[in-house]
N, C-alpha and C. Protein backbone atom coordinates (compact mmCIF):
# COMPACT_ATOMS: atom_id res chain seq x y z
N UNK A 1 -1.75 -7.47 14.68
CA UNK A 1 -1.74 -6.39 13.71
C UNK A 1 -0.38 -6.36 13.02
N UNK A 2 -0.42 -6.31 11.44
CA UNK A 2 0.79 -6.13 11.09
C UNK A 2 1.67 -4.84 11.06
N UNK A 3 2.45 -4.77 10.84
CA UNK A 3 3.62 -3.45 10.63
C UNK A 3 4.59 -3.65 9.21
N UNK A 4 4.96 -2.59 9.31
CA UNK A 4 6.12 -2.30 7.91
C UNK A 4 7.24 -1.89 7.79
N UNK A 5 8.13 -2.45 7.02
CA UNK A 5 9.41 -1.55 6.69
C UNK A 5 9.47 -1.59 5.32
N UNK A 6 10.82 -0.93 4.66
CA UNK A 6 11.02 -0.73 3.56
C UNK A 6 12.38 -0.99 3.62
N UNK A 7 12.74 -1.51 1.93
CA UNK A 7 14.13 -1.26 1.90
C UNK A 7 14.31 0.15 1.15
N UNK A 8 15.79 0.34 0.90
CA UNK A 8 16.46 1.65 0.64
C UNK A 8 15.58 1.86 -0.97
N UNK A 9 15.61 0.69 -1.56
CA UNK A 9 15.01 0.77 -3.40
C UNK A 9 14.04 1.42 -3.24
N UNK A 10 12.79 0.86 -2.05
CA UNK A 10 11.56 1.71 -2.20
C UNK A 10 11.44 3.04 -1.54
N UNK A 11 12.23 3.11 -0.57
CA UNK A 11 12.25 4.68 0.01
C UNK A 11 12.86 5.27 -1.16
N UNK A 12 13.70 5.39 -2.24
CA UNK A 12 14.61 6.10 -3.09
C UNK A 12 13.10 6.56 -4.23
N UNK A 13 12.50 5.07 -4.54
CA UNK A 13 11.51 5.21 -5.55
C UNK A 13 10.39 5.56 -4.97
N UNK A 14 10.06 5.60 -3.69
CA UNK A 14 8.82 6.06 -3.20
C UNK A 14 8.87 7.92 -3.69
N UNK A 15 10.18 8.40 -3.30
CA UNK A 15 10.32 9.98 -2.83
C UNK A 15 10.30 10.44 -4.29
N UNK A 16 10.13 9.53 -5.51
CA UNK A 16 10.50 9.92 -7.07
C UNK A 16 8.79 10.30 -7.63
N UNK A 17 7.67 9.22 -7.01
CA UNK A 17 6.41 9.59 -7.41
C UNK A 17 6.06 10.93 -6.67
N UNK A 18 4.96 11.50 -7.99
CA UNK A 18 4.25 12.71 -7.54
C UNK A 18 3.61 12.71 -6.62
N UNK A 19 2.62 13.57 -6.03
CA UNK A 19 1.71 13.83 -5.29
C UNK A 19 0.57 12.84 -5.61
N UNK A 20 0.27 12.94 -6.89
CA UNK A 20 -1.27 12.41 -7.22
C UNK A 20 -0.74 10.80 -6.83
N UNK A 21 0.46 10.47 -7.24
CA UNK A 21 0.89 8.79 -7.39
C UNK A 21 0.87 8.63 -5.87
N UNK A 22 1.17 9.17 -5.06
CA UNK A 22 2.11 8.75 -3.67
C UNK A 22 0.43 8.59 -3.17
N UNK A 23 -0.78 9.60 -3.35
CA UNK A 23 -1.73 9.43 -2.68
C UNK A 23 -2.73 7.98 -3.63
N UNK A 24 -2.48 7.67 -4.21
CA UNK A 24 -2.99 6.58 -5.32
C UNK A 24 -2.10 5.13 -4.43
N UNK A 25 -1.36 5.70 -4.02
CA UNK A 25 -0.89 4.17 -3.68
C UNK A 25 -1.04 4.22 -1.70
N UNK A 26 -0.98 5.13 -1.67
CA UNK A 26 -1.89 5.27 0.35
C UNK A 26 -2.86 4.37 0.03
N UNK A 27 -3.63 4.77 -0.84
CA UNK A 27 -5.26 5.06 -1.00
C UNK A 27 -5.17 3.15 -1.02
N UNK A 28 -4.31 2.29 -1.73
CA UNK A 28 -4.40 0.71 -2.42
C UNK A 28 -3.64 0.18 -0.48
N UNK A 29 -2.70 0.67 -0.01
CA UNK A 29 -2.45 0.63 1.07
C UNK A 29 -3.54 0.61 2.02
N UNK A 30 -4.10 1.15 2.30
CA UNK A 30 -5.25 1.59 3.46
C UNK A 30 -6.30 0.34 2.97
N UNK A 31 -6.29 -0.03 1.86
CA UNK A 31 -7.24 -1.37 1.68
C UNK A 31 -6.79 -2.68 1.97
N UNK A 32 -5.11 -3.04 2.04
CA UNK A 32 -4.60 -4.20 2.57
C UNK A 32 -4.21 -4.15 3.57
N UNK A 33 -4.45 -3.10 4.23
CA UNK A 33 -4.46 -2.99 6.16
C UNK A 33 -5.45 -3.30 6.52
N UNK A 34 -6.73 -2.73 5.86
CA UNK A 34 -8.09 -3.34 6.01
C UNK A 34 -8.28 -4.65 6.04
N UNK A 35 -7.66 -5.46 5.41
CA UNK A 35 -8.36 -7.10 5.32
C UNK A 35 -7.64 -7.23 5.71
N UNK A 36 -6.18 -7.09 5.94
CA UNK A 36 -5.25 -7.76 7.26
C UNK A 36 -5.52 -7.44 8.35
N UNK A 37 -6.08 -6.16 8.96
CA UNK A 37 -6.54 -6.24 10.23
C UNK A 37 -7.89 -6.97 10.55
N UNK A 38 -8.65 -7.17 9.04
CA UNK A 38 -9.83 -7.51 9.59
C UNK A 38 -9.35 -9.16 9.28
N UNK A 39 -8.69 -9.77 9.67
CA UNK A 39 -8.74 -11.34 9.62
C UNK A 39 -8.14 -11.88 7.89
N UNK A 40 -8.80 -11.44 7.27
CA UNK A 40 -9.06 -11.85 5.58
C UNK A 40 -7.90 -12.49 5.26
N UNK A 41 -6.78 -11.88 5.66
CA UNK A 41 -5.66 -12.13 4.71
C UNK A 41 -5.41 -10.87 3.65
N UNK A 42 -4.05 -11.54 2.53
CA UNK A 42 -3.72 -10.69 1.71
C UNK A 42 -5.06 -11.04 0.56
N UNK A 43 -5.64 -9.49 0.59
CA UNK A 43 -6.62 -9.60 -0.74
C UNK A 43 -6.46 -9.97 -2.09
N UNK A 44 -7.03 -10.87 -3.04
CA UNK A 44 -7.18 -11.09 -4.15
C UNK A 44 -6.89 -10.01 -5.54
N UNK A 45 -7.09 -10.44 -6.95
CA UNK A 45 -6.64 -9.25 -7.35
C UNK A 45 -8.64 -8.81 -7.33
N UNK A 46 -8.54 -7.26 -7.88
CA UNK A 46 -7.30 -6.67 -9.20
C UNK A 46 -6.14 -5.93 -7.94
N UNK A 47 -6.07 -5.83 -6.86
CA UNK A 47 -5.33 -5.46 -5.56
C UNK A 47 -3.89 -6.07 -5.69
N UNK A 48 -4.30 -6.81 -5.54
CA UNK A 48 -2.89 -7.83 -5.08
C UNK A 48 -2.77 -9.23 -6.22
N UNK A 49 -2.03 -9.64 -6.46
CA UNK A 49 -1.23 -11.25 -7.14
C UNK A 49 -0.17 -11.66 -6.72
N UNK A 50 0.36 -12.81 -6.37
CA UNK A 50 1.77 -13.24 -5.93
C UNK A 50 2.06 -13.18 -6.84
N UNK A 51 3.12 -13.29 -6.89
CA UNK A 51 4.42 -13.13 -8.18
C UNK A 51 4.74 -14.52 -8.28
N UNK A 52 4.14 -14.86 -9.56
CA UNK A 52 4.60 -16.28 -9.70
C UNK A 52 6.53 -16.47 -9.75
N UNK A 53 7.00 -17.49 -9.41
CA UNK A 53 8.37 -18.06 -8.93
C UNK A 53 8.76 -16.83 -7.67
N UNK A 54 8.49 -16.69 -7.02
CA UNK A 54 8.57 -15.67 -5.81
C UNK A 54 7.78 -15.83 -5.00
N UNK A 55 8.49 -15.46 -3.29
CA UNK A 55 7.54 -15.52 -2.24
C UNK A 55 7.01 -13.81 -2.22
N UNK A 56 6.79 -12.91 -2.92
CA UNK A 56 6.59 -11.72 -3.08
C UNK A 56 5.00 -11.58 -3.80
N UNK A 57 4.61 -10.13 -3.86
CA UNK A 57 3.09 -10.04 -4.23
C UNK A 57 3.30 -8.69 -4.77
N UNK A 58 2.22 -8.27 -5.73
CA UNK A 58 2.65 -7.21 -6.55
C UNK A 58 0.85 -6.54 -5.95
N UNK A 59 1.21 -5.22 -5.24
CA UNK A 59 0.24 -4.12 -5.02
C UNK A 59 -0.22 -3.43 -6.78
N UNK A 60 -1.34 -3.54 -7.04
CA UNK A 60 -1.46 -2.73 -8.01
C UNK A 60 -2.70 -0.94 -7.41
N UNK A 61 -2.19 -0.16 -7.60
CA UNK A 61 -2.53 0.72 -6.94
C UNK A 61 -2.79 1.90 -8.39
N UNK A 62 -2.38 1.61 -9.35
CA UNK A 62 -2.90 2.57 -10.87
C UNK A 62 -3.15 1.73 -12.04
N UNK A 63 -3.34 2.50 -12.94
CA UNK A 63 -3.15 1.76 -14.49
C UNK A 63 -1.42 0.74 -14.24
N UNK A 64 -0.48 2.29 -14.10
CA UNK A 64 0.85 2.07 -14.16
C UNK A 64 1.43 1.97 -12.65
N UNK A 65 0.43 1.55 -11.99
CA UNK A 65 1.22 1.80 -10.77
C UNK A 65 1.34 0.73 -9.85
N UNK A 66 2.90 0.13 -9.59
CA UNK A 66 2.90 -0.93 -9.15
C UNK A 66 3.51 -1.03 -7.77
N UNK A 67 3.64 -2.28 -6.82
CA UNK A 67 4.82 -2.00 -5.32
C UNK A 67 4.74 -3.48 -5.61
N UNK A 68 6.25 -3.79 -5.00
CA UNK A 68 5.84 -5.21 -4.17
C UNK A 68 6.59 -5.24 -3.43
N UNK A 69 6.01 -5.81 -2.21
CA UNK A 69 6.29 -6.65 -1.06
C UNK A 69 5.80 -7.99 -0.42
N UNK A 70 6.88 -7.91 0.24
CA UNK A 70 7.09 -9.51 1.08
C UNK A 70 5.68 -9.82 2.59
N UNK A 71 5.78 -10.37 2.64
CA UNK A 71 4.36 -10.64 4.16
C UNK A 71 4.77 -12.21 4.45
N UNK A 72 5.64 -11.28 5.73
CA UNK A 72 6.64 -12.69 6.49
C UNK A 72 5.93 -12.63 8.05
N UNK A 73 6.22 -13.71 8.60
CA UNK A 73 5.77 -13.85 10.15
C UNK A 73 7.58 -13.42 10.76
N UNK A 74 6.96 -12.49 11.60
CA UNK A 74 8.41 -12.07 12.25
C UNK A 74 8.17 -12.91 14.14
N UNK A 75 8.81 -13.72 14.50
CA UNK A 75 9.16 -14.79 15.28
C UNK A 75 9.13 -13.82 16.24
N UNK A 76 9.59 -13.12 16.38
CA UNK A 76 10.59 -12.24 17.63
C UNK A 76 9.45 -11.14 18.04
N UNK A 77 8.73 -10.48 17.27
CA UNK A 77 7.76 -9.75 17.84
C UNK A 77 6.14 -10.54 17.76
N UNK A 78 6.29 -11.16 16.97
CA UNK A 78 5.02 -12.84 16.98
C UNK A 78 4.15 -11.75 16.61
N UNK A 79 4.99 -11.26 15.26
CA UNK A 79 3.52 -10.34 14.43
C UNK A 79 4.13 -10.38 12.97
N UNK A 80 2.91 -10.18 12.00
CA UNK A 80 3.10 -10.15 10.69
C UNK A 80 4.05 -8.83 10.56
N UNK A 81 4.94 -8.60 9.43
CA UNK A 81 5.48 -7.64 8.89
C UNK A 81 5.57 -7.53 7.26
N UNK A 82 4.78 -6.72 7.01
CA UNK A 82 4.89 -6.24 5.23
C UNK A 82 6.42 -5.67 5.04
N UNK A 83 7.07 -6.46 3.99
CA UNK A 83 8.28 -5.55 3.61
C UNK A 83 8.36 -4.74 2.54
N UNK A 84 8.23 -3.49 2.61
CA UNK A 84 8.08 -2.87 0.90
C UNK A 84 9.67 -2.69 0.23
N UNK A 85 9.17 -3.48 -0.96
CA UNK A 85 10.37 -3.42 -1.56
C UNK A 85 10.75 -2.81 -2.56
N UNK A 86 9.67 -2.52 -3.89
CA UNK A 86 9.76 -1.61 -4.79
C UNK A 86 8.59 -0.74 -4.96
N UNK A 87 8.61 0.23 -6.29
CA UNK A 87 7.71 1.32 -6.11
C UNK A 87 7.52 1.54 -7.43
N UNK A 88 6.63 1.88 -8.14
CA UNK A 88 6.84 2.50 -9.16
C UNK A 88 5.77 2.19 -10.15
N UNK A 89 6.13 2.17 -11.83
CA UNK A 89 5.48 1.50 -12.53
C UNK A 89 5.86 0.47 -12.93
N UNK A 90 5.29 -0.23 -13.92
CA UNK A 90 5.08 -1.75 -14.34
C UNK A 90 6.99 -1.98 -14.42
N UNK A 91 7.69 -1.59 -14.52
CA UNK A 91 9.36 -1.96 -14.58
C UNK A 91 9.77 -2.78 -13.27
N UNK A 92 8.77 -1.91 -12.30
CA UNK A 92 9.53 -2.62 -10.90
C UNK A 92 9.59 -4.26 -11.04
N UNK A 93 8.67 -4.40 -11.90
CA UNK A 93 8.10 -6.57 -12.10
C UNK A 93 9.44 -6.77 -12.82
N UNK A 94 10.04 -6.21 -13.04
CA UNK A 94 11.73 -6.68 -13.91
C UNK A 94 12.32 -7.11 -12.89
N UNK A 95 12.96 -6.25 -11.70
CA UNK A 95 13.36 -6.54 -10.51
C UNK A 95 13.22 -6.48 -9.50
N UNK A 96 11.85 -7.65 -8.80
CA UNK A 96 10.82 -7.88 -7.93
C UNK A 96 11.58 -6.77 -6.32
């Protein structure tokens, strides 16, 4: 089963979306826990896309509503870990 952290960018930009946004992006969350716990892998779009020239993937969770994070094998606990790294709208794709 995987787990998560964040860096400081997305906790700063997480605490900036509203109510309606913060539950809009649970809501895209709770669906890539789903196919990662169920075997699948990271889902296809309109969900998810890697970020072309990057080992990173862009959550789409609104019209305007974007995250991305990393999905590394962590050695030491011999489990997947999602890293969330940004939050927001379409700007965050400026600086992955």
């Amino acid at each position: 089963m995987p787990y998560y952290t964040s860096l400081p960018t997305f906790d700063r930009e997480f605490k900036k979306l509203n109510a309606e946004e913060k539950l809009a992006f649970m809501a895209a969350v709770r669906k890539l826990i789903q196919s990662l716990n169920s075997g699948q892998g990271i889902p296809g779009l309109p969900l998810i896309r890697k970020l072309s020239g990057y080992n990173l993937y862009e959550l789409r969770w609104a019209a305007d509503g974007r995250a991305t994070f990393e999905y590394v094998d962590d050695p030491v606990l011999q489990a997947n870990k999602v890293i969330w790294r940004r939050v927001g709208g379409h700007s965050v794709l400026n600086n992955p």
